[in-house]
Protein backbone atom coordinates (compact mmCIF):
# COMPACT_ATOMS: atom_id res chain seq x y z
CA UNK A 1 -95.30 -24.95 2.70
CA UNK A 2 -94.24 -28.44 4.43
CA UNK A 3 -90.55 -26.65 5.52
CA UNK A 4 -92.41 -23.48 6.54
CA UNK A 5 -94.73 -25.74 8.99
CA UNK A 6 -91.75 -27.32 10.33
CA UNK A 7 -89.92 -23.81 11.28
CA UNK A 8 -92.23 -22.45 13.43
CA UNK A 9 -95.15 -23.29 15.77
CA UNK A 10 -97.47 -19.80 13.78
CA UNK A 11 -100.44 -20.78 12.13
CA UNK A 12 -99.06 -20.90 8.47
CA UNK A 13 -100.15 -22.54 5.66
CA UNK A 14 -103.40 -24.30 6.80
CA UNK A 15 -104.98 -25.10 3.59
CA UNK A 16 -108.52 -23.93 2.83
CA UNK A 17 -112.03 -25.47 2.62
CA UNK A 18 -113.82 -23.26 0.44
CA UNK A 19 -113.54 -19.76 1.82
CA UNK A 20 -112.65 -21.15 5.21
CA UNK A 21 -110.18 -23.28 6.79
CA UNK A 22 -109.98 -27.23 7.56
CA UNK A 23 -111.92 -28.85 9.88
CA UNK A 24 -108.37 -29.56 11.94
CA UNK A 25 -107.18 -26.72 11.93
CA UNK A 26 -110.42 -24.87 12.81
CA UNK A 27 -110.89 -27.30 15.86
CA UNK A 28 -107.14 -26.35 16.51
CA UNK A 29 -107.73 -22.80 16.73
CA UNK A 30 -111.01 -23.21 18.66
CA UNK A 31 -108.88 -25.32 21.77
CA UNK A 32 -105.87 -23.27 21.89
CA UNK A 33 -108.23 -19.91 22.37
CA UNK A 34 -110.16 -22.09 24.90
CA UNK A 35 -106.51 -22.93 26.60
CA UNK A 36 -105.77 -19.78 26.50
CA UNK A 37 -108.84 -17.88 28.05
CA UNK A 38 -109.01 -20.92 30.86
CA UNK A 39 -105.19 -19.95 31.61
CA UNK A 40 -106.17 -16.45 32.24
CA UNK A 41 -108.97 -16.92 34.70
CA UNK A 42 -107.62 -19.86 36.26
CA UNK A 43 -106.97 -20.02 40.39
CA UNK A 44 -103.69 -19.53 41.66
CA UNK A 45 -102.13 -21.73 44.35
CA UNK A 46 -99.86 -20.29 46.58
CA UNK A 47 -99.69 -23.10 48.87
CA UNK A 48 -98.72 -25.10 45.75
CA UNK A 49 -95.63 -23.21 45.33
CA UNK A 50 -94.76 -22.77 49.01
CA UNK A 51 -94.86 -26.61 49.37
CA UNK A 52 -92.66 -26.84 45.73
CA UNK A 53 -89.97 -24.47 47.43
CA UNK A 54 -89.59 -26.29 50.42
CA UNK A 55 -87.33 -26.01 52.77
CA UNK A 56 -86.38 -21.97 51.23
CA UNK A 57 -88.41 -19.91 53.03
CA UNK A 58 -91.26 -18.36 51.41
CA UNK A 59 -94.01 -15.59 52.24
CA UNK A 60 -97.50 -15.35 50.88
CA UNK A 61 -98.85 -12.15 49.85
CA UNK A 62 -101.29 -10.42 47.81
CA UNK A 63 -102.38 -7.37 45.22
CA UNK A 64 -104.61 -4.79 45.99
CA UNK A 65 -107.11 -6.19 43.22
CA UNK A 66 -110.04 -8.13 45.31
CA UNK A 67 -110.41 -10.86 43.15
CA UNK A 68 -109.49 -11.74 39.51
CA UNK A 69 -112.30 -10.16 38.00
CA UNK A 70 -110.89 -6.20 39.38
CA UNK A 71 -107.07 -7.41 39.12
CA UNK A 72 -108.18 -7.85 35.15
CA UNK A 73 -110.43 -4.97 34.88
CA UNK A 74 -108.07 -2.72 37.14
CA UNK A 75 -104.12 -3.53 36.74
CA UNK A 76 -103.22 -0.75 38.75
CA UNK A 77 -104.18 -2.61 41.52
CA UNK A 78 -102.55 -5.15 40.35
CA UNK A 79 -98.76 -3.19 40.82
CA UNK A 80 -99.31 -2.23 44.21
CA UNK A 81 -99.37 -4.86 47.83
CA UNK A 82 -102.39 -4.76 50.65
CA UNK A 83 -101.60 -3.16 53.38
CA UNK A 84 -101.63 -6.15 55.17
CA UNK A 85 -98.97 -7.57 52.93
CA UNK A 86 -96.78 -4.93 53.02
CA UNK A 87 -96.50 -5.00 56.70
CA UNK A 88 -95.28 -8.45 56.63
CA UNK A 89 -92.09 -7.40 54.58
CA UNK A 90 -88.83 -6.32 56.58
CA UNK A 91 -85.98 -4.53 55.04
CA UNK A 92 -82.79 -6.47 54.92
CA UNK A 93 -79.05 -6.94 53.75
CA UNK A 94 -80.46 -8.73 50.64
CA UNK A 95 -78.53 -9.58 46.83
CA UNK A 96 -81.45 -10.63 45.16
CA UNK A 97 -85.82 -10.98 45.67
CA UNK A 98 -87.25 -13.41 44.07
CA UNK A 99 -91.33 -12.87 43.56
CA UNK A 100 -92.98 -15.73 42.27
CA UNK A 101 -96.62 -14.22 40.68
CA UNK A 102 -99.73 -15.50 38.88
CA UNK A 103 -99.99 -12.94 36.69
CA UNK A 104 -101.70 -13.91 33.34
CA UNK A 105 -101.13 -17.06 33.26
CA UNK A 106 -101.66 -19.26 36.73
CA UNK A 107 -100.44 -22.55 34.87
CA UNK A 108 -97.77 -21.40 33.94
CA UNK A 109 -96.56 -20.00 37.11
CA UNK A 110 -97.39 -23.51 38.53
CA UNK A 111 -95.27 -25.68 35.89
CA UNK A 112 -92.29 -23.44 35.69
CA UNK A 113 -91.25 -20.55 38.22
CA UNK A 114 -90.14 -23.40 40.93
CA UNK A 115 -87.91 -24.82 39.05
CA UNK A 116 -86.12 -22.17 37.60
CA UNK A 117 -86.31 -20.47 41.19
CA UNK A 118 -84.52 -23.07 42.47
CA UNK A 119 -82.15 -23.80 39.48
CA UNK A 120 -81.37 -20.09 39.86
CA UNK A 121 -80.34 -20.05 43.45
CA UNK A 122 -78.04 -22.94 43.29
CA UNK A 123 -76.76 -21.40 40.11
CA UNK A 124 -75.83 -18.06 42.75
CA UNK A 125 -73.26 -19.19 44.98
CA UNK A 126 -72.17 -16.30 47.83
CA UNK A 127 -75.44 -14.31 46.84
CA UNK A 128 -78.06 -13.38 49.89
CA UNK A 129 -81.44 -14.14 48.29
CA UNK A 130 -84.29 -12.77 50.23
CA UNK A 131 -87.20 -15.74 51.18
CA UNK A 132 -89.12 -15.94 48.22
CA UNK A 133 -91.82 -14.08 47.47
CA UNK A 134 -95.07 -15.70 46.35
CA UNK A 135 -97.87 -12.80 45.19
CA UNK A 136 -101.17 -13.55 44.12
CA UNK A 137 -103.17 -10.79 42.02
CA UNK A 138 -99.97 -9.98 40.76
CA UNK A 139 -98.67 -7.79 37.39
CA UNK A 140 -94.82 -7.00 37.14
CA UNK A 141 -94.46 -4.24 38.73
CA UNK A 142 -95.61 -5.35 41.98
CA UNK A 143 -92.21 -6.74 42.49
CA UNK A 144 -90.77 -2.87 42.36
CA UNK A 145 -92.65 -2.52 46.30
CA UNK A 146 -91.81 -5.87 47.06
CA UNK A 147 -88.18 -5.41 46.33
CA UNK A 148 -88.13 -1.68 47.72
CA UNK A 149 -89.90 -2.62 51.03
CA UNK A 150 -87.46 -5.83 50.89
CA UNK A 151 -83.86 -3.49 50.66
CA UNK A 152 -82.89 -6.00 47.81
CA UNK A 153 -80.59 -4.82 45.39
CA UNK A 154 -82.44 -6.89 42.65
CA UNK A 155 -85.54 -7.98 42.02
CA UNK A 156 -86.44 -11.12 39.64
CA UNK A 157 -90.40 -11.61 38.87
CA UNK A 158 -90.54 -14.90 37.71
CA UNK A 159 -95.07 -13.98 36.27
CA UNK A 160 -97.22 -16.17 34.03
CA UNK A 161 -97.37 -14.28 30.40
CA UNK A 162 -100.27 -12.58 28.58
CA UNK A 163 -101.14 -16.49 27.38
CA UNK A 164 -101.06 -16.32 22.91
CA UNK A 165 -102.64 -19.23 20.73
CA UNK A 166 -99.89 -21.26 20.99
CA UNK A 167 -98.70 -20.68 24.10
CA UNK A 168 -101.10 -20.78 27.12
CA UNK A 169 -98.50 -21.91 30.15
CA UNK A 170 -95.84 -19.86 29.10
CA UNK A 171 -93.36 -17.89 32.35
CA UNK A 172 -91.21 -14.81 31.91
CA UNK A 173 -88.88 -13.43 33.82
CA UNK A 174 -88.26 -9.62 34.84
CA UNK A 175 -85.27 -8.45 36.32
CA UNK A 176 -84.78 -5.03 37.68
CA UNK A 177 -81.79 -3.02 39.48
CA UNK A 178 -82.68 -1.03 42.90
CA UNK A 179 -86.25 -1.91 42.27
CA UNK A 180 -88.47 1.32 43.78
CA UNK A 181 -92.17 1.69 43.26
CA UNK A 182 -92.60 4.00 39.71
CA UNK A 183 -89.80 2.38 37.76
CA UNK A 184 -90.49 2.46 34.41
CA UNK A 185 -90.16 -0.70 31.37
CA UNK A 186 -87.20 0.60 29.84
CA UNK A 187 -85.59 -0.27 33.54
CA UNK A 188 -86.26 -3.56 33.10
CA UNK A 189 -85.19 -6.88 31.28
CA UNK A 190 -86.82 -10.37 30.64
CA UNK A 191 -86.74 -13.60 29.81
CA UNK A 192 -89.54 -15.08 28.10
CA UNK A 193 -90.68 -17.89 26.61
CA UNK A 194 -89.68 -20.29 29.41
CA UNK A 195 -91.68 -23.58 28.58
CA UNK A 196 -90.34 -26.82 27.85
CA UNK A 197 -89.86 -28.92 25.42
CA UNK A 198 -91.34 -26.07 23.44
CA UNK A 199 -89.79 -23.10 24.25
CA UNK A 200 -86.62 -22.32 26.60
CA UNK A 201 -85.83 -25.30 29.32
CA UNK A 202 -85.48 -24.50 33.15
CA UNK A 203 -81.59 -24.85 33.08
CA UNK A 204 -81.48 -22.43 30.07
CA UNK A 205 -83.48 -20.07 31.78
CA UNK A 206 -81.54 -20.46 34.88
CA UNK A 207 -78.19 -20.31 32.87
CA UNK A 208 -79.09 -17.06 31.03
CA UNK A 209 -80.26 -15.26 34.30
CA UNK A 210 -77.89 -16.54 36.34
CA UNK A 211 -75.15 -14.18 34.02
CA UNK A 212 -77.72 -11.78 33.43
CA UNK A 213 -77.86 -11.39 37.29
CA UNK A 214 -73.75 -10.68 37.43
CA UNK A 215 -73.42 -8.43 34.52
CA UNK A 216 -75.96 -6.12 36.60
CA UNK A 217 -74.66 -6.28 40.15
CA UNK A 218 -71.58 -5.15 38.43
CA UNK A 219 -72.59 -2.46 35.67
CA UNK A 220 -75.68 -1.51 38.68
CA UNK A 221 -78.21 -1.14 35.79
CA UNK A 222 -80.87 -3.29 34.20
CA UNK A 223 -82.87 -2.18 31.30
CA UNK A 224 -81.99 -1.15 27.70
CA UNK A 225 -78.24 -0.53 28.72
CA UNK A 226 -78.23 -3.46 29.18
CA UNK A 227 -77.51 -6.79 26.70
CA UNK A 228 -77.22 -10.21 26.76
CA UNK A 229 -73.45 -11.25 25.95
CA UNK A 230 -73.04 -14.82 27.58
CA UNK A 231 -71.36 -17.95 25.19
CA UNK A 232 -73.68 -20.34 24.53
CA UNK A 233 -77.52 -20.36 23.02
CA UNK A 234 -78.88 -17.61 25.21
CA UNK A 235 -82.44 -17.20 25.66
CA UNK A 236 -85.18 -14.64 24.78
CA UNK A 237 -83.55 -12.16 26.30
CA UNK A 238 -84.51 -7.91 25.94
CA UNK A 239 -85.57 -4.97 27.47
CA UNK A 240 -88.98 -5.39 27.67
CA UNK A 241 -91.83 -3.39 25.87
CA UNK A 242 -95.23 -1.25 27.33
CA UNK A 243 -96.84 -3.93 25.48
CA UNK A 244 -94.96 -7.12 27.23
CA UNK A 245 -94.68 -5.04 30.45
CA UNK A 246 -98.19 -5.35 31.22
CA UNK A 247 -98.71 -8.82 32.86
């Protein structure tokens, strides 16, 4: 049971107190639901990650959901800009979007999607990336108007995930080919689990998208046709699920 701890980060083996569990892990359980429920309803700083991207331009926009309580009761809303926001965007001669997004997880999206943004970019040498995106009230496929309204060939949503009980800061990464509003999950790919030291690192992430990003632009598909084949360790990379889809 020692060895099966030590592989995996799952509640396994926690030993019993009569028909329940340990004090520890009880009190263990208890704080990661707590993380986990505070990660969901916690505020989202744009400005935060405007002033983190510095000097790449950025734009601030937002969902049609009001406030968090209708962008978790209504995710439709959630997919689609405000009117106001969408009049800001302008089409143009663009590679690759990049939409930085609260989604389910606000901490994460403050810990993680600037640096792999920017690890990203400098990993794309001769690409036009469009000013970054930052979208509050945001689920995936909000970056499929973004990128549509954009002209970008790409579009990469770097979104905090649905947080788990061990993992409540926790980014993912969806990538999409000529992004239009009704694309479906299948049309998609992601990285997840980017979240050092305990999941995949920044550069990793960076590293695996980076290719990920060039074996699309030249097969001109994302999605289930669509594998990951670089050398090295890889990361969580797959076409992404309903379930998974729904940040």
């Amino acid at each position: 049971m020692a060895r099966l701890r030590s592989l995996t980060s799952a509640r396994v083996a926690l030993g019993r107190s009569g028909a329940g569990l340990p004090t520890k892990p009880l009190l263990a359980f208890q704080k990661d639901h707590a993380l986990a429920r505070d990660a969901v309803h916690a505020a989202f700083d744009p400005e935060r990650i405007v002033a983190d991207m510095a000097p790449w331009p950025t734009q601030v926009l937002i969902s049609q959901a009001t406030d968090r309580a209708v962008y978790l009761r209504r995710p439709d809303l959630g997919r689609r800009l405000d009117p106001a926001s969408a009049a800001v965007l302008k089409p143009g001669d663009w590679d690759l979007g990049i939409v930085i997004a609260d989604g389910l997880s606000a901490p994460a999206a403050h810990a993680h999607a600037q640096p792999v943004a920017t690890r990203l970019i400098d990993r794309l040498t001769g690409w036009r990336v469009a000013p970054v995106v930052v979208a509050s009230m945001a689920r995936v496929a909000l970056g499929d108007e973004i990128g549509a309204r954009l002209g970008v060939r790409m579009v990469l949503v770097l979104i905090g995930e649905r947080p788990g009980l061990s993992a409540a800061d926790s980014l993912g990464a969806y990538l999409t080919w000529s992004p239009v509003i009704g694309r479906v999950d299948s049309e998609r790919n992601c990285v997840s689990n980017i979240r050092p030291p305990h999941g995949l690192s920044h550069d990793q992430a960076a590293d695996t998208l980076a290719w990920l990003l060039r074996a699309a632009r030249g097969r001109a598909l994302t999605g289930v046709n669509l594998k990951d084949e670089s050398p090295g360790p890889g990361a969580l990379l797959s076409p992404i699920s309903a379930s998974s889809a729904d940040q």
